[in-house]
Every structure is written in structure tokens, then in C-alpha cells.
Protein backbone atom coordinates (compact mmCIF):
# COMPACT_ATOMS: atom_id res chain seq x y z
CA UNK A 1 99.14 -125.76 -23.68
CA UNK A 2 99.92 -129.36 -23.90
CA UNK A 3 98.55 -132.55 -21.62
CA UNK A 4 101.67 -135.21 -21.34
CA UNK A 5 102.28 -137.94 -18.76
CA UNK A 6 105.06 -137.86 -16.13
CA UNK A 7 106.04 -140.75 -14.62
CA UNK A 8 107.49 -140.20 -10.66
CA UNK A 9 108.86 -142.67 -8.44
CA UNK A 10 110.61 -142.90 -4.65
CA UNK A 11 114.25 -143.12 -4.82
CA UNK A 12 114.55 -147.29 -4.58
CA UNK A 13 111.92 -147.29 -7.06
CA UNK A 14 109.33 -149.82 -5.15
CA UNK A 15 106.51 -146.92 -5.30
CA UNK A 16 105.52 -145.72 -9.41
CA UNK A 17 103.31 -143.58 -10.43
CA UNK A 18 102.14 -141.67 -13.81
CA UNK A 19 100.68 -138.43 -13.59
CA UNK A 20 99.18 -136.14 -17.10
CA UNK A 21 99.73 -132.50 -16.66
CA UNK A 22 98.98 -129.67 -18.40
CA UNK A 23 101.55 -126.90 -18.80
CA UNK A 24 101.89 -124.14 -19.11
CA UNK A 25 98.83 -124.65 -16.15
CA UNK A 26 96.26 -122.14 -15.37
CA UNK A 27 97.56 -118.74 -15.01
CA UNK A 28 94.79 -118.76 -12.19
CA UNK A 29 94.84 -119.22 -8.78
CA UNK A 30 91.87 -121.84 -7.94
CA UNK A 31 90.57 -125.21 -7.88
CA UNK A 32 90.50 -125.98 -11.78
CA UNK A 33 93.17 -127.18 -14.27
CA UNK A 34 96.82 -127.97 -13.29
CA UNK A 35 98.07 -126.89 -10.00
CA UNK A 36 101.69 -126.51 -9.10
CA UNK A 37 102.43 -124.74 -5.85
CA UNK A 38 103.56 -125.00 -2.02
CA UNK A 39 102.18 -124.73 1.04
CA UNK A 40 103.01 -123.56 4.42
CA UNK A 41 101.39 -126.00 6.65
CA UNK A 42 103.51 -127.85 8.97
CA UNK A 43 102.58 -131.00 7.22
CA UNK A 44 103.65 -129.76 3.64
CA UNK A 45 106.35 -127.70 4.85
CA UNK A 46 108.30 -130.43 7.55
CA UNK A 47 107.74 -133.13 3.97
CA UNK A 48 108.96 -130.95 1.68
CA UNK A 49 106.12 -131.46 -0.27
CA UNK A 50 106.15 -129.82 -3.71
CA UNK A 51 102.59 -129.90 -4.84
CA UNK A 52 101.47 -130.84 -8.64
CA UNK A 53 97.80 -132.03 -8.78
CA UNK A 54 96.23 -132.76 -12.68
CA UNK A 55 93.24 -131.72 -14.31
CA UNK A 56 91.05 -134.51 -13.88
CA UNK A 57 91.76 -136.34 -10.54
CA UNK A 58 90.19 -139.40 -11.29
CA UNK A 59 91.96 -140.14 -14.60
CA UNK A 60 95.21 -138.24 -14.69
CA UNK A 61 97.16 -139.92 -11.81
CA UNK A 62 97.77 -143.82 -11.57
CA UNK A 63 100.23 -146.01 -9.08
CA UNK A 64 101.49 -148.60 -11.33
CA UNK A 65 103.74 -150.14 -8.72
CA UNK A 66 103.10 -151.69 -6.17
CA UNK A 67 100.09 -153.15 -6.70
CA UNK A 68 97.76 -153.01 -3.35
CA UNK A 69 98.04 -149.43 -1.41
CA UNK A 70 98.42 -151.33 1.39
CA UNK A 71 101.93 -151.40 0.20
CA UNK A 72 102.55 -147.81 0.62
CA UNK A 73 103.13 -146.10 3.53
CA UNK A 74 100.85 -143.69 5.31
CA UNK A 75 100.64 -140.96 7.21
CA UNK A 76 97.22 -138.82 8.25
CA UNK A 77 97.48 -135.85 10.37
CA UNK A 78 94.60 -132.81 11.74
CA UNK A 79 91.25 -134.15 10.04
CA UNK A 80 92.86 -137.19 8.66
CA UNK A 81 90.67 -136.87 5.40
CA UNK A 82 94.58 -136.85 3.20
CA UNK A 83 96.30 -139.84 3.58
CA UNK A 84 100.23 -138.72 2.56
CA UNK A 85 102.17 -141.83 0.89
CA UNK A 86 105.47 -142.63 0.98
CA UNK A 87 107.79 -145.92 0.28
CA UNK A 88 108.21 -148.27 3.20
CA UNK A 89 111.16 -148.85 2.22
CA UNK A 90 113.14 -145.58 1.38
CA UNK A 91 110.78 -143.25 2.89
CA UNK A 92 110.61 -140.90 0.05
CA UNK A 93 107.17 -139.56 0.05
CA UNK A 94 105.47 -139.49 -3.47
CA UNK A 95 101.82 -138.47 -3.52
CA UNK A 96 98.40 -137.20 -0.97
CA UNK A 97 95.05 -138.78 -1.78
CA UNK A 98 91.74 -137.81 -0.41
CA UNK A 99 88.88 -139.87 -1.53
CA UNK A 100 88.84 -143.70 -2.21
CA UNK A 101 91.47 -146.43 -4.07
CA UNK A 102 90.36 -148.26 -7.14
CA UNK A 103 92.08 -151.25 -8.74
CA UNK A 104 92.10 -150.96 -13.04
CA UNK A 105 93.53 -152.93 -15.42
CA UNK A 106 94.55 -150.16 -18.32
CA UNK A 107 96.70 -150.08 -21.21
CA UNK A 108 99.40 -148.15 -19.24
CA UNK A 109 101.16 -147.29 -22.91
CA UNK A 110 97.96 -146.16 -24.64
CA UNK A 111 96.59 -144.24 -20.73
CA UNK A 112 100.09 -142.27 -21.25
CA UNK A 113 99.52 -141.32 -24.44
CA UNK A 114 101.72 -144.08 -26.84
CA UNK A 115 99.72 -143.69 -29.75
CA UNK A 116 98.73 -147.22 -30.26
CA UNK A 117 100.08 -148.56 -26.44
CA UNK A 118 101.12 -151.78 -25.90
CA UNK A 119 97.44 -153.78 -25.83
CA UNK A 120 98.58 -155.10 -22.95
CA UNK A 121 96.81 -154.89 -19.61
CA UNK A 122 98.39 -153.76 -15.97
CA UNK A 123 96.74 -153.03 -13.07
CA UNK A 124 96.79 -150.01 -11.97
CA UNK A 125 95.35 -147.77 -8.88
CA UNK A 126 93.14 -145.03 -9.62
CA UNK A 127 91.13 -142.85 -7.13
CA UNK A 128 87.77 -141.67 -6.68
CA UNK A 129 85.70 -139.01 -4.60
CA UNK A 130 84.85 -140.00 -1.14
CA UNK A 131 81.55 -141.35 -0.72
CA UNK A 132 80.49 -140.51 2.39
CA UNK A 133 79.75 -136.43 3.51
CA UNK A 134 83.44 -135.19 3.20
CA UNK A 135 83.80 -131.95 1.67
CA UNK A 136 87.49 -129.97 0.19
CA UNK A 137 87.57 -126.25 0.00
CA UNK A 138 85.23 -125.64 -3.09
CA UNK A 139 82.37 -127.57 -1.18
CA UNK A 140 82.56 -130.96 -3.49
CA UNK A 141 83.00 -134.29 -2.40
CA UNK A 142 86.48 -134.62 -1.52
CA UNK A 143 89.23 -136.07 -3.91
CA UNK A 144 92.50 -134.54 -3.59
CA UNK A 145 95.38 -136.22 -5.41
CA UNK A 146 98.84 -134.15 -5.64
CA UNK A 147 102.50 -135.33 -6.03
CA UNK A 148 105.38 -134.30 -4.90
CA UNK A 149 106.96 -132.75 -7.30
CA UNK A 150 110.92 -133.94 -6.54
CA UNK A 151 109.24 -137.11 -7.09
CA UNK A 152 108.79 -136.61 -10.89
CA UNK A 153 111.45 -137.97 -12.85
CA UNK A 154 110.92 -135.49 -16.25
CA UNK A 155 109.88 -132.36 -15.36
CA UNK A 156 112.23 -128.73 -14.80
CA UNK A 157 111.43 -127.22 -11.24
CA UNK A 158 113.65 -124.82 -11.60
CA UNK A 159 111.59 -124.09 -15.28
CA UNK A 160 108.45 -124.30 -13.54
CA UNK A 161 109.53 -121.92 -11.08
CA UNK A 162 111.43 -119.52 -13.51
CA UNK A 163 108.19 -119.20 -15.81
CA UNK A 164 106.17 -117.99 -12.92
CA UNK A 165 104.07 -121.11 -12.86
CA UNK A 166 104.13 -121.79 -9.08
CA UNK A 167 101.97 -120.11 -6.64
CA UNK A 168 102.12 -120.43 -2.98
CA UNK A 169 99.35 -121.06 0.03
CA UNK A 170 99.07 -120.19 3.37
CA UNK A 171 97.65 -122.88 5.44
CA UNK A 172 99.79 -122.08 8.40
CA UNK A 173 98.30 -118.59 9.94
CA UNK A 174 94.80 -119.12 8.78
CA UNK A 175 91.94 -119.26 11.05
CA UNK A 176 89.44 -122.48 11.46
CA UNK A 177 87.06 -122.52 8.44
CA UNK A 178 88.53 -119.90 6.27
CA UNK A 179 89.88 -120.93 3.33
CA UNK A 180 93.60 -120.34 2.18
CA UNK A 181 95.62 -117.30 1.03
CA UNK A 182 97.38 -118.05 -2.67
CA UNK A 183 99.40 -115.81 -4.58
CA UNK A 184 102.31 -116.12 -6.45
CA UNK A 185 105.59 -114.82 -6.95
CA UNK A 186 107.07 -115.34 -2.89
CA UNK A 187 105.80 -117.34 -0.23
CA UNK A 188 103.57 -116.85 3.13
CA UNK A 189 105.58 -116.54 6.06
CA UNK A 190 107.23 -120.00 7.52
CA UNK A 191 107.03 -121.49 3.79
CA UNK A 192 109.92 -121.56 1.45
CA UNK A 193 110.80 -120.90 -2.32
């Protein structure tokens, strides 16, 4: 296994982003390590929405462009809790983030793993866990970050999908308070490959 940063972007290029993954991820289904997969839901499926979330939420995904998340685009749908980005301009939508927006100023060089970086400073968004009483599926505060994969401007789907790495969920047919179905190999029904 190996940790490297991706960088991802909208097609104009006004929305950047970095994210570290590790590959080959967790051979796992569950709510630790490296996730790639896809989901049923309307909202996932209707996006085509291609889901890679890191190890560590809070320090493996940054938006180095633009700025202010006010920049972004944003779209919240059911429980509103995800807010799903995309470029105001092009409309490609990159990432979903649950939880709060920081502002950093990082060594964006060193943060993606240039051995020395650059010593110079950017500022960069970062997230963190909700504060208030919002909960995901394992019971924690909530802090969901995942991009969309066709966002990512270095990384083999088809590889990713070949080497069995991709799992799928089924958000569509489940009842209210149960958790998801994920297995891999072929999607739920109303999802795709």
C-alpha cells in the first residue's frame, strides 16, 4: 500500500482540489481507510458521482482554488447534512462535505508529499466534524468528504475497477434508519458499473 496525493479539478479549472489516497484501499467493506465505490441513491446516481473518500478526512482532502467556499456551488438534498459542490461556472461537480469549512495556510508542496515543498504558504480549505449533534452511519460526529472520482486528473478508473477495488451501496431500496447494503463485484439495482 502506498498514500500519494491526487490533485482533481472541474473541467474550466476554477474549482482545485488535492486529495491523499491509499491504494490498493481496504479490501473491506466499512467506514475505515480508503473508500472507492458508487451508490444508488438518486442523488449519487442522477450526478454521476464516483465516490473516493481518504483515510483521514480532516487532513487528506484540501480545495486549493478558489479560495472562500462561498465560491463553489451547492446543492443539499433529503437531510441536507452533505452539501454536494460543483463549479459555478462549468457545473462539473467535484466533491460532498459534511461537517464544517476551515481556512489554512499550508505548504501545499510539502502537504502533497514534495519532499522538502516549496516553504511557501497558500491557503487552503480543510474540513472538520460538525459540531453540533449530527451523526453519519457509524454513530460519530459527522464529516463526510468524498470526490468524484472523474474529477481526478491522475488516477485509472478503469484500473481501479479492473483490480476489484470498487464496491457498490444501496441507498436507493433501503428502509428509514437502516443502514446501507455494500458489496462488491456488480451493483444494487437502479445503480450502474
Amino acid at each position: 500500500m502506498s498514500t500519494k496525493a491526487y490533485t482533481g479539478s472541474c473541467h474550466c479549472g476554477d474549482v482545485k482540489y488535492q486529495i491523499r489516497l491509499t491504494l490498493p484501499p481496504n479490501d473491506t467493506i466499512g467506514f475505515d481507510g480508503t473508500r472507492i465505490y458508487k451508490c444508488n441513491c438518486s442523488t449519487c446516481h442522477k450526478m454521476g458521482m464516483f465516490h473516493c473518500r481518504p483515510n483521514d478526512l480532516a487532513n487528506d482532502f484540501i480545495v486549493t482554488s478558489p479560495a472562500k467556499i462561498e465560491d463553489v456551488g451547492e446543492y443539499r438534498c433529503f437531510s441536507e447534512q452533505i452539501g454536494w459542490y460543483f463549479c459555478k461556472r462549468c457545473g462539473v461537480r467535484t466533491f460532498g462535505m459534511g461537517g464544517e469549512w476551515v481556512s489554512e495556510e499550508i505548504d501545499v508542496a510539502k502537504w502533497s508529499g514534495k519532499e522538502n515543498g516549496s516553504g511557501e504558504l497558500q491557503k487552503v480549505l480543510k474540513t472538520t466534524p460538525v459540531s453540533g449533534g449530527a451523526t453519519g452511519y457509524d454513530g460519530k460526529r459527522l464529516h463526510y468528504v468524498s470526490v468524484n472520482g472523474t474529477t481526478l486528473d491522475d488516477i485509472d478508473l478503469i484500473d481501479v475497477h479492473d483490480q476489484g477495488w470498487m464496491y457498490y451501496v444501496e441507498n436507493k431500496h433501503k428502509k428509514d434508519g437502516e443502514n446501507p447494503q455494500m458489496r462488491f463485484k456488480e451493483p444494487f439495482k437502479g445503480g450502474c458499473y
